[in-house]
N, C-alpha and C. Protein backbone atom coordinates (compact mmCIF):
# COMPACT_ATOMS: atom_id res chain seq x y z
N UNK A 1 63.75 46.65 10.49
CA UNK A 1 62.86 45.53 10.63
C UNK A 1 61.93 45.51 9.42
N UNK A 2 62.01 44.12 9.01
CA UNK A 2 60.86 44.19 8.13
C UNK A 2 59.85 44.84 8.25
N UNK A 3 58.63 44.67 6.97
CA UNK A 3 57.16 44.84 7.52
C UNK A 3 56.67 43.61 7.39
N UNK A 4 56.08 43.19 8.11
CA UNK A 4 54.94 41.91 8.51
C UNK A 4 53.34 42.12 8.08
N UNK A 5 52.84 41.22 8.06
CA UNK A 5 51.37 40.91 7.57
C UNK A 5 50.81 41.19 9.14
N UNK A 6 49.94 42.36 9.22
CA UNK A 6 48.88 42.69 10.22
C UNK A 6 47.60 41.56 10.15
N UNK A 7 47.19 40.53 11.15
CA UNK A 7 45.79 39.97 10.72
C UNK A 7 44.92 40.75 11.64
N UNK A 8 43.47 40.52 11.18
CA UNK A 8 42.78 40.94 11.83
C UNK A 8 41.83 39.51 12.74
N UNK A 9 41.85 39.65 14.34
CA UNK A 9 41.94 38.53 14.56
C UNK A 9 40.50 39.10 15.21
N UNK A 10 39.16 37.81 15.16
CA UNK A 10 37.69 38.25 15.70
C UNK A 10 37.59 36.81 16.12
N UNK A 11 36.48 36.76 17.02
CA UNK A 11 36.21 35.65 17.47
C UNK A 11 34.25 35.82 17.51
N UNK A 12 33.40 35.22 16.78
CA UNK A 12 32.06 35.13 16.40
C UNK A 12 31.19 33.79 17.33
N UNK A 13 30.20 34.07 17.78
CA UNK A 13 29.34 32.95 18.58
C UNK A 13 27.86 33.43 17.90
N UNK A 14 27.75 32.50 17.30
CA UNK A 14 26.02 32.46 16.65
C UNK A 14 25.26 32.02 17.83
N UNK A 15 24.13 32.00 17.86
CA UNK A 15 22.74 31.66 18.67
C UNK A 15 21.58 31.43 17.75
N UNK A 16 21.33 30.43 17.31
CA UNK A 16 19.74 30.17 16.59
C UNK A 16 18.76 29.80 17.37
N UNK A 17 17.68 30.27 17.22
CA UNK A 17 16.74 29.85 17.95
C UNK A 17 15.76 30.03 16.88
N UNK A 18 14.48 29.20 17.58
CA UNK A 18 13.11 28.96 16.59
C UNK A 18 12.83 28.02 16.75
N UNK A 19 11.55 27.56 15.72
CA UNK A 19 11.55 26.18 15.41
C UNK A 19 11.00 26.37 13.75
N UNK A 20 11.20 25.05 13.50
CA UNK A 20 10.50 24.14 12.19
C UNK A 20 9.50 23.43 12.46
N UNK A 21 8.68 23.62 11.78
CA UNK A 21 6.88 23.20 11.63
C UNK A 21 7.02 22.42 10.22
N UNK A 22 6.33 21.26 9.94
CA UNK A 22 6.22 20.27 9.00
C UNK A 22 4.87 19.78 8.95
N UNK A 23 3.77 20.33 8.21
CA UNK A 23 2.53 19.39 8.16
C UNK A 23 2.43 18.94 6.80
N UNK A 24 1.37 17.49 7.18
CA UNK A 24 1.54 16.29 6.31
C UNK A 24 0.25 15.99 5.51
N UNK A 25 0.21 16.32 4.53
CA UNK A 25 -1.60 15.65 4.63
C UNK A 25 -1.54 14.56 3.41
N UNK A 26 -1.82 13.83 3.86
CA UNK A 26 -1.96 12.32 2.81
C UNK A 26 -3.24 11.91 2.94
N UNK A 27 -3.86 11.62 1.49
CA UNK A 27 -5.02 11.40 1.20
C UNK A 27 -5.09 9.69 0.30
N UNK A 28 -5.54 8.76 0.94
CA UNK A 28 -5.88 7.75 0.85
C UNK A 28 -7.22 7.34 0.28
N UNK A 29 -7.21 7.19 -1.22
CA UNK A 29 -8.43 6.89 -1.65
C UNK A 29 -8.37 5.20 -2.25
N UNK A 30 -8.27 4.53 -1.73
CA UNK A 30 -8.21 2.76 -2.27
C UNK A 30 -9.35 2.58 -3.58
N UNK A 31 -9.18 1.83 -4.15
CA UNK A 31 -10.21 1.60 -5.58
C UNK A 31 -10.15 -0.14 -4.82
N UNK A 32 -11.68 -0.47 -4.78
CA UNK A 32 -12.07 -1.65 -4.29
C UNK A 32 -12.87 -2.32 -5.28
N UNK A 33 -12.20 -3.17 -5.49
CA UNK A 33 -13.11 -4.48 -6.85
C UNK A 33 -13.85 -5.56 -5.77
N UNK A 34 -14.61 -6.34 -6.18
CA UNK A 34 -15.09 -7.30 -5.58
C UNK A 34 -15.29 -9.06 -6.74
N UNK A 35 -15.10 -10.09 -6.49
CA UNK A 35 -15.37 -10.82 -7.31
C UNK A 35 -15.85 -12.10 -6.81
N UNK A 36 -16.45 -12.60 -7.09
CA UNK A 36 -17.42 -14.03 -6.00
C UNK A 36 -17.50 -14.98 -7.23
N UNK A 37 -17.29 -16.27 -7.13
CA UNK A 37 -17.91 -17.45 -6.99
C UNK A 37 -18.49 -18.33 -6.71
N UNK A 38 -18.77 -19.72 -6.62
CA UNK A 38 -19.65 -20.56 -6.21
C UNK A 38 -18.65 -21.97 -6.17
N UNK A 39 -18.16 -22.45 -5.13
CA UNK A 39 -17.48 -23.95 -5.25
C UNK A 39 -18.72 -25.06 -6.45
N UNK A 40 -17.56 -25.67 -7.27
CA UNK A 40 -18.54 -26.43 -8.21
C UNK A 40 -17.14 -28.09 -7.34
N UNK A 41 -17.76 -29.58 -8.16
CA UNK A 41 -17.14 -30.36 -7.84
C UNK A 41 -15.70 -30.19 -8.27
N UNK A 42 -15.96 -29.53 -9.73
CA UNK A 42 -14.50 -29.99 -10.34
C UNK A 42 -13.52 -29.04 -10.22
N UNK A 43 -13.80 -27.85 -9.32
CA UNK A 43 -12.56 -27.49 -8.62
C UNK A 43 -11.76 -27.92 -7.80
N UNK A 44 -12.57 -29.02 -7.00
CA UNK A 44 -12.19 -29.46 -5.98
C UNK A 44 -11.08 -30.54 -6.24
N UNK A 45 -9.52 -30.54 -5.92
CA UNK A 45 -8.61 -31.87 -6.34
C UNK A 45 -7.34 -31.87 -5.47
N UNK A 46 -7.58 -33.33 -4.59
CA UNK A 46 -6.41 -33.03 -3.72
C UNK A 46 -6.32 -32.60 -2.74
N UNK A 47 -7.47 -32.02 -1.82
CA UNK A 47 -7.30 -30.86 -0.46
C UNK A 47 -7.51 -29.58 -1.40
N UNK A 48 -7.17 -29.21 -2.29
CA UNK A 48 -7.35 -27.55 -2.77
C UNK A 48 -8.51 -27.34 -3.32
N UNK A 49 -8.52 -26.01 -3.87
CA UNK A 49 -9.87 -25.94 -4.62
C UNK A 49 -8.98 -24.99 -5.10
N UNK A 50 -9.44 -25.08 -6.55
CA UNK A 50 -8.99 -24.22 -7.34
C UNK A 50 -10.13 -23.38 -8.66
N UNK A 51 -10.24 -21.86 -8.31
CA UNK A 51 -11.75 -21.77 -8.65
C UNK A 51 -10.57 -20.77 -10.16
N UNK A 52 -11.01 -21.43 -11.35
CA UNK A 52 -11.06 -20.46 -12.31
C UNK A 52 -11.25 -18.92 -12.29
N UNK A 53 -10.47 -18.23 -13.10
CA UNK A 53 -11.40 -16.44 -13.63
C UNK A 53 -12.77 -16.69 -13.99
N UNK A 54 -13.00 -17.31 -14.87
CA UNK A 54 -14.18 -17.47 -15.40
C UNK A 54 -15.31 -17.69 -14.91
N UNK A 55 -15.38 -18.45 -13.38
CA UNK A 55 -16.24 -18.46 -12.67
C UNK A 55 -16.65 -17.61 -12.02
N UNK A 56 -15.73 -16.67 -11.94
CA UNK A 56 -16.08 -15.25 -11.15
C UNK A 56 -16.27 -14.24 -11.82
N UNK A 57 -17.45 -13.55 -11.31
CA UNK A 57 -18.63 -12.67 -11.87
C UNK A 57 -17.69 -10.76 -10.59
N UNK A 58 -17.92 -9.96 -11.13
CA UNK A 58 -17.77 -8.28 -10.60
C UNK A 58 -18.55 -7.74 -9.86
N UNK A 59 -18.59 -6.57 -9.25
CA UNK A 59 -19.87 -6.18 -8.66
C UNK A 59 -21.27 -5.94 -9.53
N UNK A 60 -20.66 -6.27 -10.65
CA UNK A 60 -22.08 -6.04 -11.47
C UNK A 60 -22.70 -7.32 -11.77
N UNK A 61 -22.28 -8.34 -11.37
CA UNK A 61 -22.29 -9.60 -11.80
C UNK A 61 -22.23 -10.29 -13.49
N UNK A 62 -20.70 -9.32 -14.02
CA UNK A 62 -20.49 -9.94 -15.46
C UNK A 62 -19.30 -10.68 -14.89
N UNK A 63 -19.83 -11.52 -15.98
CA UNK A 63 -18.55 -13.09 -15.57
C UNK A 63 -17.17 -11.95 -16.13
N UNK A 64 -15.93 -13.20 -15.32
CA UNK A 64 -14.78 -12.35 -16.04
C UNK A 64 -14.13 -13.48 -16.96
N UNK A 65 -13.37 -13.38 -17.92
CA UNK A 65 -12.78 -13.59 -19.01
C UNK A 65 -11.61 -14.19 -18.40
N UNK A 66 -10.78 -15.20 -19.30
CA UNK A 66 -10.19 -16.14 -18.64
C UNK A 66 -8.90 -15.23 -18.54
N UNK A 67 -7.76 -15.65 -17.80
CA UNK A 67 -7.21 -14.44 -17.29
C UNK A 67 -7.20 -13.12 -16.73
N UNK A 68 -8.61 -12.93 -16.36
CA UNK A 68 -8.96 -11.72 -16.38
C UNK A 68 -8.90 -11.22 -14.40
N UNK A 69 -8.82 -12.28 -13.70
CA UNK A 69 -8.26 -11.65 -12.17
C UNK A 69 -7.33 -10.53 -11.96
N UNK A 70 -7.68 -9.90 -10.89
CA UNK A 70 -6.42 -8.68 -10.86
C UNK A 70 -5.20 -9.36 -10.33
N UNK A 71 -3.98 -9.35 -11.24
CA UNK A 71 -3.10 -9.42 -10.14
C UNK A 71 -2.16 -9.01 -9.08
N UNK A 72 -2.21 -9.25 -7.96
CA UNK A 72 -1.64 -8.10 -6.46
C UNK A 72 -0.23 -8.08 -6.84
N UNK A 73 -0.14 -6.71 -6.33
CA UNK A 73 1.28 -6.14 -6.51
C UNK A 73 1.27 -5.09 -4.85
N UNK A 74 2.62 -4.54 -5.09
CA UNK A 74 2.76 -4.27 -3.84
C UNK A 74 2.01 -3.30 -3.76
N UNK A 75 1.21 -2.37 -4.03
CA UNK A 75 0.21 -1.66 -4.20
C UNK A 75 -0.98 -2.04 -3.96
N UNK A 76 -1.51 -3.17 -3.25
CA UNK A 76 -2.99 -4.08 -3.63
C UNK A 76 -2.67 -4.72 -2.17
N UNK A 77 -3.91 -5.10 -1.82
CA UNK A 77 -4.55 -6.19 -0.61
C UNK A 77 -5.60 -7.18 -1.17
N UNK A 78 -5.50 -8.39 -1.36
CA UNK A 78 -6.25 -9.16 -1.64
C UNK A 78 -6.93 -9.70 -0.43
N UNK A 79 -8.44 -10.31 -0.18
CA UNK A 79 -8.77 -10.01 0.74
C UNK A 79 -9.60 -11.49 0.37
N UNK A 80 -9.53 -13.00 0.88
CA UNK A 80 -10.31 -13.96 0.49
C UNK A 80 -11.53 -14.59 1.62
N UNK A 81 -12.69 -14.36 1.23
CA UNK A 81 -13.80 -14.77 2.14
C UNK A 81 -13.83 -16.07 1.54
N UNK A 82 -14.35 -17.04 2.51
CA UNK A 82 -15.14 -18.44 1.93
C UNK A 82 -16.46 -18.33 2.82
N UNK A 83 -17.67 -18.66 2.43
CA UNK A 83 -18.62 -18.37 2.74
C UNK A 83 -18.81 -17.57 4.43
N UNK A 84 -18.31 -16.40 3.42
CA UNK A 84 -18.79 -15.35 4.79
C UNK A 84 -17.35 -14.85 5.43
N UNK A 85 -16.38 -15.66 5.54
CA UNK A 85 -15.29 -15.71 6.56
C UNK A 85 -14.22 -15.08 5.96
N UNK A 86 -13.52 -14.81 6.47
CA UNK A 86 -12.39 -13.82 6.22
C UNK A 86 -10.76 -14.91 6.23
N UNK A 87 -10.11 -15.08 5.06
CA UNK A 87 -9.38 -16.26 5.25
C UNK A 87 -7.90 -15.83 5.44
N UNK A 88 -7.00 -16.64 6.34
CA UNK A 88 -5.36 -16.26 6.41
C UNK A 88 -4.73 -15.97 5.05
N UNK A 89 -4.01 -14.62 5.24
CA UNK A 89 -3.39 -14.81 3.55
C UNK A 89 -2.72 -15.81 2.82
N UNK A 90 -1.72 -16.82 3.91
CA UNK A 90 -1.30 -18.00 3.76
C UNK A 90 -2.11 -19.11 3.04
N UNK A 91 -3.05 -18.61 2.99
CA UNK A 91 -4.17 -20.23 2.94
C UNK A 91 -3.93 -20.07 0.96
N UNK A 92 -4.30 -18.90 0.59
CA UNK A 92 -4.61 -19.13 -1.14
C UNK A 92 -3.25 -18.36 -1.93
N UNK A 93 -3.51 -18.77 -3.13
CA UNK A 93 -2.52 -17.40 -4.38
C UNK A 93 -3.31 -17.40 -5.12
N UNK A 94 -3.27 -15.78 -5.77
CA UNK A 94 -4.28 -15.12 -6.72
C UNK A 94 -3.44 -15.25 -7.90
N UNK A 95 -3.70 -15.74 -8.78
CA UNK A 95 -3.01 -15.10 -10.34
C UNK A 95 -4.16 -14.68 -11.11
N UNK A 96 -4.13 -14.20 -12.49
CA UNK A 96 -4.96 -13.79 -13.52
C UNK A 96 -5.64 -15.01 -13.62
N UNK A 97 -5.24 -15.81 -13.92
CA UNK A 97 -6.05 -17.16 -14.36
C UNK A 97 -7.10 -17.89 -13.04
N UNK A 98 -6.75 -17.73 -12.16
CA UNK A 98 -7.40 -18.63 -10.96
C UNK A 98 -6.79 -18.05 -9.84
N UNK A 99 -7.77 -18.35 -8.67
CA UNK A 99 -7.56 -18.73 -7.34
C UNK A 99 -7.35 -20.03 -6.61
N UNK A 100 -6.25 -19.75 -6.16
CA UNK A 100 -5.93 -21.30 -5.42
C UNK A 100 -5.99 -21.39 -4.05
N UNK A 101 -6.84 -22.68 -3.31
CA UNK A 101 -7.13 -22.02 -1.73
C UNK A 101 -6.54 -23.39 -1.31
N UNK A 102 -5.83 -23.58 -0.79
CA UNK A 102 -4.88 -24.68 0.32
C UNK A 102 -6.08 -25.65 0.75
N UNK A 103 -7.49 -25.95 0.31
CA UNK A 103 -7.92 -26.34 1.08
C UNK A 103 -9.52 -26.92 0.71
N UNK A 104 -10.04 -28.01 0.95
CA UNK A 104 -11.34 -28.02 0.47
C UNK A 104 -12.28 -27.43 0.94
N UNK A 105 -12.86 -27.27 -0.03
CA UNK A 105 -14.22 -26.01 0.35
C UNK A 105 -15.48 -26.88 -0.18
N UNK A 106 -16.18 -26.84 0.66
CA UNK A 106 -18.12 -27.45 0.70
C UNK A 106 -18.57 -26.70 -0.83
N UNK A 107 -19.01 -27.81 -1.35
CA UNK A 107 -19.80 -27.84 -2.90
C UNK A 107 -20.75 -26.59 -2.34
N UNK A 108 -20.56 -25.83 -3.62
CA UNK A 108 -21.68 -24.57 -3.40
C UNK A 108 -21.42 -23.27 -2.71
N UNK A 109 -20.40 -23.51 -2.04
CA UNK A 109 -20.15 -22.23 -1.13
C UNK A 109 -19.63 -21.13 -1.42
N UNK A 110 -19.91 -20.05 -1.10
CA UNK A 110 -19.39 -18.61 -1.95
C UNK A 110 -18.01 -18.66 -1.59
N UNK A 111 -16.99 -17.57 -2.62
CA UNK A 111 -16.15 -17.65 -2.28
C UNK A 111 -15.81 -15.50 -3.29
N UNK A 112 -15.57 -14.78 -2.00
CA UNK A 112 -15.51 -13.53 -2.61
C UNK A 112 -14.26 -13.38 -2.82
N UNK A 113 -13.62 -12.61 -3.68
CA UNK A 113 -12.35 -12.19 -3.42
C UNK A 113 -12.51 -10.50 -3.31
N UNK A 114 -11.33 -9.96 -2.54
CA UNK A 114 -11.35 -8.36 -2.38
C UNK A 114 -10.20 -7.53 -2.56
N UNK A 115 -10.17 -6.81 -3.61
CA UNK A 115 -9.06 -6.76 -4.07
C UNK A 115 -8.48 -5.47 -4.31
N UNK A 116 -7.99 -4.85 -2.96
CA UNK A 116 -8.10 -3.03 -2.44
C UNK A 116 -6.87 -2.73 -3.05
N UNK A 117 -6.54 -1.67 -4.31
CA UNK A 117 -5.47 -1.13 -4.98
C UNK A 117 -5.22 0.36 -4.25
N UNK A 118 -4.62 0.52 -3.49
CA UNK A 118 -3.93 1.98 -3.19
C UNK A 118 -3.07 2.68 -3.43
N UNK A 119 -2.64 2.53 -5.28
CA UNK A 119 -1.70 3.49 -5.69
C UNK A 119 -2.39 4.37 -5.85
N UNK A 120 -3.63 4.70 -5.32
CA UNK A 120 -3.97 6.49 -5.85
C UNK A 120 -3.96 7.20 -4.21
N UNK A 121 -2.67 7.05 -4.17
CA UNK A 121 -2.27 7.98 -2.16
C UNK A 121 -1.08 8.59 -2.97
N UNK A 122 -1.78 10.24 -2.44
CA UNK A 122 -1.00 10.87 -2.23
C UNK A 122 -0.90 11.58 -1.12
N UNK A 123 0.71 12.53 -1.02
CA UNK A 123 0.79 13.21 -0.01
C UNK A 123 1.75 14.51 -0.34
N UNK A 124 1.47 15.42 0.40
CA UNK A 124 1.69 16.79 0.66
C UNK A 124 2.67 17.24 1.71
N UNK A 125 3.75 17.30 1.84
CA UNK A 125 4.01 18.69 3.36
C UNK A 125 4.50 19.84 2.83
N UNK A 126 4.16 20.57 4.24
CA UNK A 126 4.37 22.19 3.75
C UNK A 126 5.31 22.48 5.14
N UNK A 127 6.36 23.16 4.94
CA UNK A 127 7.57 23.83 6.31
C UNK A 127 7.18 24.74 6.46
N UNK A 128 6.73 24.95 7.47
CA UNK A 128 7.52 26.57 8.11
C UNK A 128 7.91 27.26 9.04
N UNK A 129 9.13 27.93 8.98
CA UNK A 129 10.03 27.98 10.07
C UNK A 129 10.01 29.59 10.71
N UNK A 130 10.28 30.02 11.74
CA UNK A 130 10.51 30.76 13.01
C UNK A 130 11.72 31.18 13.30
N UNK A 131 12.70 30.46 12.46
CA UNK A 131 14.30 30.79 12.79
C UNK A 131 15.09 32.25 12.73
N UNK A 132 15.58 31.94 13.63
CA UNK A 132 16.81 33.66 13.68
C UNK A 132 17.64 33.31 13.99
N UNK A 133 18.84 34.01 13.61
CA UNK A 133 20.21 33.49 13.85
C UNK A 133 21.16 34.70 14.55
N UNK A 134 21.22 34.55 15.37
CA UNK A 134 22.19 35.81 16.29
C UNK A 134 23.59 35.67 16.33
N UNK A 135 24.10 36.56 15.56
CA UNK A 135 25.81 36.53 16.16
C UNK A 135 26.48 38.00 16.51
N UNK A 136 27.05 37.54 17.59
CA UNK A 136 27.60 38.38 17.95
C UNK A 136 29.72 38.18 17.59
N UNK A 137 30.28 39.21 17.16
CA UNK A 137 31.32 39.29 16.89
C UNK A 137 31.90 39.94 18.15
N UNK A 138 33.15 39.27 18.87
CA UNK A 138 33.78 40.04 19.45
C UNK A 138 35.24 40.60 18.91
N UNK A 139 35.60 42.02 18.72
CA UNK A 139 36.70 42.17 18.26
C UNK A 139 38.17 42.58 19.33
């Protein structure tokens, strides 16, 4: 008789147990501009009002330069008050050059814009795990 190949035949069952731990810490610091105007007549045309850069002054109250609005990106919340009120985002569009508001606004009336940038979020996690892994071989 020939010789044949002997295998060696085992049969193995692992068991893990433990857990995984994941903490998160994200730190949210928004950079908040502020910028206000004043409705004059000759914004007013049509139902809209359309208030120039130039009319709008910073929290320090320096006028801004024509083009000079921030413009929102997906990073940003623009935030439009008309005297006092907090307006649907639907109602206006911000570009560099002007604000445009769907709508007439009363000669004289403030008009703030708020303009919250939160690309400075970051975040952190840290793992750590408890795991063991048991096997037993049966031969």
């Amino acid at each position: 008789m020939p010789a044949e190949l002997i295998k060696l035949v085992l049969s193995a069952s692992n068991t893990v147990s433990g857990d995984v731990n994941v903490s998160t810490v994200t730190d949210v610091a928004p950079i908040a501009s502020r910028y206000a105007a004043n409705v004059t007549a000759l914004m007013i045309l049509g139902g809209n009002t359309t208030i120039p850069a130039t009319s709008f002054r910073d929290d320090n109250g320096n006028s801004l330069a024509a083009g000079g609005l921030p413009v929102p990106n997906t990073e940003t919340v623009v935030n439009v008050y008309v005297n006092g009120v907090l307006q649907q985002g639907g109602l206006s569009t911000l570009s560099a050059n002007n604000l445009l508001i769907r709508a007439s606004i009363l000669l004289g009336a403030p008009v703030v814009l708020e303009y919250l940038n939160f690309s400075n979020v970051t975040s952190a996690s840290t793992a750590t795990n408890t795991l063991a892994v048991d096997t037993v071989i049966d031969t």
